[in-house]
N, C-alpha and C. Protein backbone atom coordinates (compact mmCIF):
# COMPACT_ATOMS: atom_id res chain seq x y z
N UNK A 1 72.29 106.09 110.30
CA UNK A 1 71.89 104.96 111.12
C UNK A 1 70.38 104.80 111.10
N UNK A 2 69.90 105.82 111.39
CA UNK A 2 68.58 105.94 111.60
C UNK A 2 67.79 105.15 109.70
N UNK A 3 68.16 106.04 109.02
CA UNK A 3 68.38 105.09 107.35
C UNK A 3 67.71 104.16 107.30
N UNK A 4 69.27 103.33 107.43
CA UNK A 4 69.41 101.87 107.56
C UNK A 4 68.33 101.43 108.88
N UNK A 5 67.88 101.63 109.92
CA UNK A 5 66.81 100.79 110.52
C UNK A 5 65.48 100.85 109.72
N UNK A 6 65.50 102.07 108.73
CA UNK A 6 64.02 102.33 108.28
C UNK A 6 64.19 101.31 107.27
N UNK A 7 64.99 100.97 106.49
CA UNK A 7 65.25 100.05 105.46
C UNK A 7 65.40 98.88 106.03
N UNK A 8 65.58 98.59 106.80
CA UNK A 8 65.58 96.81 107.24
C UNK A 8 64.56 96.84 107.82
N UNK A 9 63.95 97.11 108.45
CA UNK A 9 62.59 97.08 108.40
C UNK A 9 61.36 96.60 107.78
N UNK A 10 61.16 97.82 106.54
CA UNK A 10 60.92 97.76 104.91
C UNK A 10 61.48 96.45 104.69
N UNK A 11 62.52 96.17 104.61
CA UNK A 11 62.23 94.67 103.82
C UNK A 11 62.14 93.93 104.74
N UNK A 12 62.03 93.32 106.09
CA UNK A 12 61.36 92.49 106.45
C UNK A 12 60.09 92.39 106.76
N UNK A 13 59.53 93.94 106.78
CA UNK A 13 57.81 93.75 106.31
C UNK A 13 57.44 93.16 105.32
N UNK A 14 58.26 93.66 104.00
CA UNK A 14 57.98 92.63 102.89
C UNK A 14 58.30 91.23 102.68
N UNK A 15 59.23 90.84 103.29
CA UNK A 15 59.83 89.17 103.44
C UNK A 15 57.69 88.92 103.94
N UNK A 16 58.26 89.29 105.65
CA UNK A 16 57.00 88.46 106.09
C UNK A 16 55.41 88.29 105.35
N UNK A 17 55.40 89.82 104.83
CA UNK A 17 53.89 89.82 103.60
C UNK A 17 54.00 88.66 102.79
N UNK A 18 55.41 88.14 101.77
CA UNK A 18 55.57 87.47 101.40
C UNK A 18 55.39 86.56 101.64
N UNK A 19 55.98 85.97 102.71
CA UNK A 19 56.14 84.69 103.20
C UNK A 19 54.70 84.31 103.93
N UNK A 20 53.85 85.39 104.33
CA UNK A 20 52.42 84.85 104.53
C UNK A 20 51.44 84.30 103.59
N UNK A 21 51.18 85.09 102.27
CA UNK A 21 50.93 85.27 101.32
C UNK A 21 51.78 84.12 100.20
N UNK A 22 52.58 83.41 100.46
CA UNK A 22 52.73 81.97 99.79
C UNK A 22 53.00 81.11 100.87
N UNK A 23 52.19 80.76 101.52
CA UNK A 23 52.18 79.27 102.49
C UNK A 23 51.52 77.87 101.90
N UNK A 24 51.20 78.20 101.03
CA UNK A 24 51.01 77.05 100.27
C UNK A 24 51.75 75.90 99.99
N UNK A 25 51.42 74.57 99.85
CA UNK A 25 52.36 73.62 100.00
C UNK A 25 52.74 73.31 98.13
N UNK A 26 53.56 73.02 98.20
CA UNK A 26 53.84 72.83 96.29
C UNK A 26 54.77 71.32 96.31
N UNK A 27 54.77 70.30 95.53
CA UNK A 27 55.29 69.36 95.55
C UNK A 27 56.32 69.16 94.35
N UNK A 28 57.97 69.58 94.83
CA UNK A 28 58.90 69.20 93.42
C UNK A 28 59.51 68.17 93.78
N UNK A 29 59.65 67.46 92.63
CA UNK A 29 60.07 66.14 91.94
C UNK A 29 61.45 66.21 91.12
N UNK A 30 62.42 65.85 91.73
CA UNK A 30 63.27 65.71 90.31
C UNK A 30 63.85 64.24 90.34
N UNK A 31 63.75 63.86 89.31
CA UNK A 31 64.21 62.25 89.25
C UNK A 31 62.88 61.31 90.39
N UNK A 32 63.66 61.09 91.20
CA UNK A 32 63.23 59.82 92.07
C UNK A 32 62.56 60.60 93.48
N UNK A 33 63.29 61.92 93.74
CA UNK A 33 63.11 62.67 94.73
C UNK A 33 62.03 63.33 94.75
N UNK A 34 61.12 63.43 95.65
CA UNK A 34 60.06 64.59 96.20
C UNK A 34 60.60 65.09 97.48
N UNK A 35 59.72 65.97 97.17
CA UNK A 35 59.71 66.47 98.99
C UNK A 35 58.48 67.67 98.73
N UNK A 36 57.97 67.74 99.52
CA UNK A 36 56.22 68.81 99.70
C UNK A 36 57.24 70.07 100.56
N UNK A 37 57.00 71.13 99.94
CA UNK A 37 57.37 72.50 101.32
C UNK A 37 56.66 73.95 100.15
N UNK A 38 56.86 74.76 101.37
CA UNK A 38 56.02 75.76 101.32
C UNK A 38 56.35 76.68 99.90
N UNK A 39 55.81 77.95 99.28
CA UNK A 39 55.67 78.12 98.01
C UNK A 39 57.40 78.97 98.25
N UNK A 40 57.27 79.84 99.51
CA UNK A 40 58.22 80.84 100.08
C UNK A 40 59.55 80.26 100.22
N UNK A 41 59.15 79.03 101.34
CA UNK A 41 60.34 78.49 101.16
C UNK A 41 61.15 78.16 99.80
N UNK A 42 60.70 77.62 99.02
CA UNK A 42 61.09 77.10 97.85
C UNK A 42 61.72 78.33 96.78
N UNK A 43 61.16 79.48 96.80
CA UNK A 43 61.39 80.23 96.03
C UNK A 43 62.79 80.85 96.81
N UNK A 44 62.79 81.00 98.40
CA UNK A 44 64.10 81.13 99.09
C UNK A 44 65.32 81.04 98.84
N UNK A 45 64.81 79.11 98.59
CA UNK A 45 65.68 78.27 98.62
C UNK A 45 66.47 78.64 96.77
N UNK A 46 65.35 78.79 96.23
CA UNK A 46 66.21 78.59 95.12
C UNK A 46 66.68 80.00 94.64
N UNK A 47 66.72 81.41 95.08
CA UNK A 47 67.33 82.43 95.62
C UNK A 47 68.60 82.12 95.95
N UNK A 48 68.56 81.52 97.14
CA UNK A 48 70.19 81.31 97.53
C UNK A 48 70.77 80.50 96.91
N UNK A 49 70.26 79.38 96.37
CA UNK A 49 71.51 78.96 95.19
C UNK A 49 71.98 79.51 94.12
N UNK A 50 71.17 80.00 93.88
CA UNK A 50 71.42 81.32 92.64
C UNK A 50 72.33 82.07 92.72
N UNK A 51 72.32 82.47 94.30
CA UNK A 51 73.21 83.67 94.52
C UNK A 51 74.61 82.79 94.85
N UNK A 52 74.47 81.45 95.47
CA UNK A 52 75.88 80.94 96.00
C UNK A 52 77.08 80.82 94.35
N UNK A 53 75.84 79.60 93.71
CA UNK A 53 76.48 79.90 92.24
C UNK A 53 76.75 80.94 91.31
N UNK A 54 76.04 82.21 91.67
CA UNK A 54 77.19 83.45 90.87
C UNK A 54 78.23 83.57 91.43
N UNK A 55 78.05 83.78 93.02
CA UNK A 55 79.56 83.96 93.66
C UNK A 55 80.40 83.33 93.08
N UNK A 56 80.10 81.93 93.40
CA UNK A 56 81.20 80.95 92.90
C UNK A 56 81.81 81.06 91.67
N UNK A 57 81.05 81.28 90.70
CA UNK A 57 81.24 81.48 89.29
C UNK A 57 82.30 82.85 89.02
N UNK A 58 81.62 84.33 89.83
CA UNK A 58 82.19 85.13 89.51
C UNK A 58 83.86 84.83 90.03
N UNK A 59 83.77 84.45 91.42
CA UNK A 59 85.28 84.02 92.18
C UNK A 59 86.16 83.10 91.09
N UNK A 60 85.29 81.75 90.46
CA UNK A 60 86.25 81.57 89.15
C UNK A 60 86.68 82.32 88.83
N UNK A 61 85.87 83.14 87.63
CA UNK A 61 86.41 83.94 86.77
C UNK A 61 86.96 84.51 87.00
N UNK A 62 87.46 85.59 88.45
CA UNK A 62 88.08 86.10 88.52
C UNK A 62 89.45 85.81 88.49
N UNK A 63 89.83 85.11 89.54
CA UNK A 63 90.72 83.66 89.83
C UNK A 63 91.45 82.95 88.50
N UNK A 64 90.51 82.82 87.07
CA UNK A 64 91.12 82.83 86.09
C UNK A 64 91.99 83.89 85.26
N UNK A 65 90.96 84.78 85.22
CA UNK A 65 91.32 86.23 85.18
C UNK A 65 92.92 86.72 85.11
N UNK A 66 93.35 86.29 86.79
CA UNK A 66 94.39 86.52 87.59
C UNK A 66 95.63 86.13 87.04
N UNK A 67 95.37 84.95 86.27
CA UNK A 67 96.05 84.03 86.45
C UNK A 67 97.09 84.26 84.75
């Protein structure tokens, strides 16, 4: 138990270092769309799609797999 608090911790010291350390505003464009947000956010953001679309992908495959 004790562990695991030292480790979540550890990484939310590092999230926040992070996330201080890119506050910068960055402007993406795709097509017609902008939108201005922060360097952290953005890199977040595109983290979790990453991760939603392996899931998804792996859950296909598996699902095919099965079948």
């Amino acid at each position: 138990m004790r562990f695991y608090l030292i480790v979540v911790l550890a990484l939310a010291t590092i999230a926040l270092v992070f996330t201080i350390q890119n506050v910068a505003a960055v402007d993406v464009t795709f097509l017609v769309w902008t939108v201005t947000m922060s360097r952290a956010l953005l890199i977040m953001f595109v983290l979790a799609i990453g991760f939603l679309l392996g899931w998804f992908l792996h859950s296909y495959y598996s699902y095919r797999t099965k079948r």
